[in-house]
C-alpha atoms as a PDB file:
ATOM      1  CA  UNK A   1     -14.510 -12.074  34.519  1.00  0.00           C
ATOM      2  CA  UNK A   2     -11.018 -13.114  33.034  1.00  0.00           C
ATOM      3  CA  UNK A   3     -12.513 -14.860  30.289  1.00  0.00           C
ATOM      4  CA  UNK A   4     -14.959 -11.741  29.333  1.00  0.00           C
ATOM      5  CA  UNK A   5     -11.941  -9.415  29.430  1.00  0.00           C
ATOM      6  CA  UNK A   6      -9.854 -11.523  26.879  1.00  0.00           C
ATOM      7  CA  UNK A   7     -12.758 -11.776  24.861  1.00  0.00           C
ATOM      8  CA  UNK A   8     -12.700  -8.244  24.378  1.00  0.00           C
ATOM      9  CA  UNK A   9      -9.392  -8.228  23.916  1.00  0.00           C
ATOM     10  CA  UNK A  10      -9.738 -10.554  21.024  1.00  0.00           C
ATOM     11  CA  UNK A  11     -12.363  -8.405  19.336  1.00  0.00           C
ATOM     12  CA  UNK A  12     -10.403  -5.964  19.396  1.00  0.00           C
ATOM     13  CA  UNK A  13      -7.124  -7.156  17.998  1.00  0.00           C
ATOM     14  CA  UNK A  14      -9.280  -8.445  15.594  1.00  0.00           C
ATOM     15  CA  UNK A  15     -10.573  -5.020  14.220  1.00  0.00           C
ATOM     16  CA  UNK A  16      -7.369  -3.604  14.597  1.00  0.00           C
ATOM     17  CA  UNK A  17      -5.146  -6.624  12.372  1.00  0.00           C
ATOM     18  CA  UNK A  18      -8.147  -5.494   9.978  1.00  0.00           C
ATOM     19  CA  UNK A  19      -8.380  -1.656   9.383  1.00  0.00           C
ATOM     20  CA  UNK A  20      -4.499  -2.059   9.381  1.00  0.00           C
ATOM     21  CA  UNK A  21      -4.574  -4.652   6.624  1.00  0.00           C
ATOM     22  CA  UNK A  22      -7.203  -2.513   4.716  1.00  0.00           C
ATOM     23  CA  UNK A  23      -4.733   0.553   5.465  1.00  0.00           C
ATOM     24  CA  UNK A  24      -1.728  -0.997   4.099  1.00  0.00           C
ATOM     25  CA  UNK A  25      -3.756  -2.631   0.807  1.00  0.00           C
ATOM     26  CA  UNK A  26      -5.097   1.012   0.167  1.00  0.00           C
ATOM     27  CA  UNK A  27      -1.854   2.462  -0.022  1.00  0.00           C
ATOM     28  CA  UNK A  28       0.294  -0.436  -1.719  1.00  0.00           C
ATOM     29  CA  UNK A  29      -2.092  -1.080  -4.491  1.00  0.00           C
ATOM     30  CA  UNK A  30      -2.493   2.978  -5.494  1.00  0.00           C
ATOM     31  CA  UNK A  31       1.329   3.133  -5.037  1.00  0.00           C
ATOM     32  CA  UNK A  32       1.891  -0.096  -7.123  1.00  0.00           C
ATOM     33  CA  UNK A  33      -0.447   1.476  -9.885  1.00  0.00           C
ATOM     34  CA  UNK A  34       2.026   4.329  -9.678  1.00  0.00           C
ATOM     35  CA  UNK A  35       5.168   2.537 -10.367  1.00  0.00           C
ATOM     36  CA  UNK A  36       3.296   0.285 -12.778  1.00  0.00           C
ATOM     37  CA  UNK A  37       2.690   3.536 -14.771  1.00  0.00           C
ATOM     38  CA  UNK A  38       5.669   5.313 -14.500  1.00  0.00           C
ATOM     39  CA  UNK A  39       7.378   2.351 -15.550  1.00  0.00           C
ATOM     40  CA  UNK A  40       9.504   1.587 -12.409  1.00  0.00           C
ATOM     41  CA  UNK A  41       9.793  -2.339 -11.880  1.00  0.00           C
ATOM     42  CA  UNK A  42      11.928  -1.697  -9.016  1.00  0.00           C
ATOM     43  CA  UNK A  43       9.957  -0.097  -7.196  1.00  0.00           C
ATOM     44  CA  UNK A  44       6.875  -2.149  -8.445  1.00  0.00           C
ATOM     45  CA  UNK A  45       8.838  -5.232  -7.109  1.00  0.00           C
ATOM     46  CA  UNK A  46       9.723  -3.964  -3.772  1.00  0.00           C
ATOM     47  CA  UNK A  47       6.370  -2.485  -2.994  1.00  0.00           C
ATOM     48  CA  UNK A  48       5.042  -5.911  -3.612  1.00  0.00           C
ATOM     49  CA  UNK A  49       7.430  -8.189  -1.402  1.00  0.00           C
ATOM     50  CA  UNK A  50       7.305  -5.685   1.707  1.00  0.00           C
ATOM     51  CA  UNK A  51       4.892  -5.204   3.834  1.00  0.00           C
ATOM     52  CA  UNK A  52       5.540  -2.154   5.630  1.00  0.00           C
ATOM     53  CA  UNK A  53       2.269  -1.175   7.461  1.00  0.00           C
ATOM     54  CA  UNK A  54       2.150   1.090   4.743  1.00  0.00           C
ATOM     55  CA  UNK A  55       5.001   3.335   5.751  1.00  0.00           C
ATOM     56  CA  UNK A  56       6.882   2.547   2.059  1.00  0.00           C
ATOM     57  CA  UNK A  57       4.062   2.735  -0.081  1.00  0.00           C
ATOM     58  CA  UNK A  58       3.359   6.646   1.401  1.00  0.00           C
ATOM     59  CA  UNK A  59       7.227   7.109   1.101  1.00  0.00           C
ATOM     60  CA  UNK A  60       6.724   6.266  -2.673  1.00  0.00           C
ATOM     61  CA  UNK A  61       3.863   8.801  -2.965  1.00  0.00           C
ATOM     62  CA  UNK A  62       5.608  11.355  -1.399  1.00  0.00           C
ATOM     63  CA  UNK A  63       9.324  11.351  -3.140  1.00  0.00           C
ATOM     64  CA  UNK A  64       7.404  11.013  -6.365  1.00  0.00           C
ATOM     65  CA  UNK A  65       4.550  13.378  -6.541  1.00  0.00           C
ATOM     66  CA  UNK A  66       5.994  16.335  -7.791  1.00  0.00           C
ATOM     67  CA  UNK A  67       7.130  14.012 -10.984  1.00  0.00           C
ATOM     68  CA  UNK A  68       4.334  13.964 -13.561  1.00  0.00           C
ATOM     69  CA  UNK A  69       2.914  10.518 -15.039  1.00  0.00           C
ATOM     70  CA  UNK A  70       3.002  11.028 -18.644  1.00  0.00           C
ATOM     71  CA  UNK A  71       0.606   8.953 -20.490  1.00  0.00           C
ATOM     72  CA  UNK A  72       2.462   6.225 -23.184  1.00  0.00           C
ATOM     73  CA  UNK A  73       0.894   6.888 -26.667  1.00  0.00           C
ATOM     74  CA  UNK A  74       0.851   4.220 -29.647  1.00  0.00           C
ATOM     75  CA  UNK A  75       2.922   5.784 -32.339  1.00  0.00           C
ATOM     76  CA  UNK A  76       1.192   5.089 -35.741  1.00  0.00           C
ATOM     77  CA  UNK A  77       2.978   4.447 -38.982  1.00  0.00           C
END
């Protein structure tokens, strides 16, 4: 009985560790294709050394989405 109940327990810290890990890569890749475009290595930098669950990649989104990404175009001469 013991042994059936950790089992379970395993499973499911196992799904959990998992939709969290997919939840964090969501949000730090889109966030780190943000920066990347907007030209902010800073940022770019930090969002790749922390892992924060996710909370600083949706703090990114949020205190930057009213900034528009303006697209870099080649200047011909």
């Amino acid at each position: 009985m013991l042994i059936e109940w950790i089992n379970m327990h395993v499973i499911a810290t196992i799904v959990i560790l998992f939709v969290v890990a997919i939840w964090d890569l969501i949000w730090k890749l889109t966030a780190m294709w943000k920066a990347s475009k907007r030209g902010s290595k800073g940022w770019f930098v930090v969002l790749m050394i922390f892992n924060t669950v996710g909370i600083l990649p949706i703090l990114y989104h949020l205190f930057t989405k009213d900034n528009k990404i303006e697209e870099i175009k080649p200047t011909s001469k």
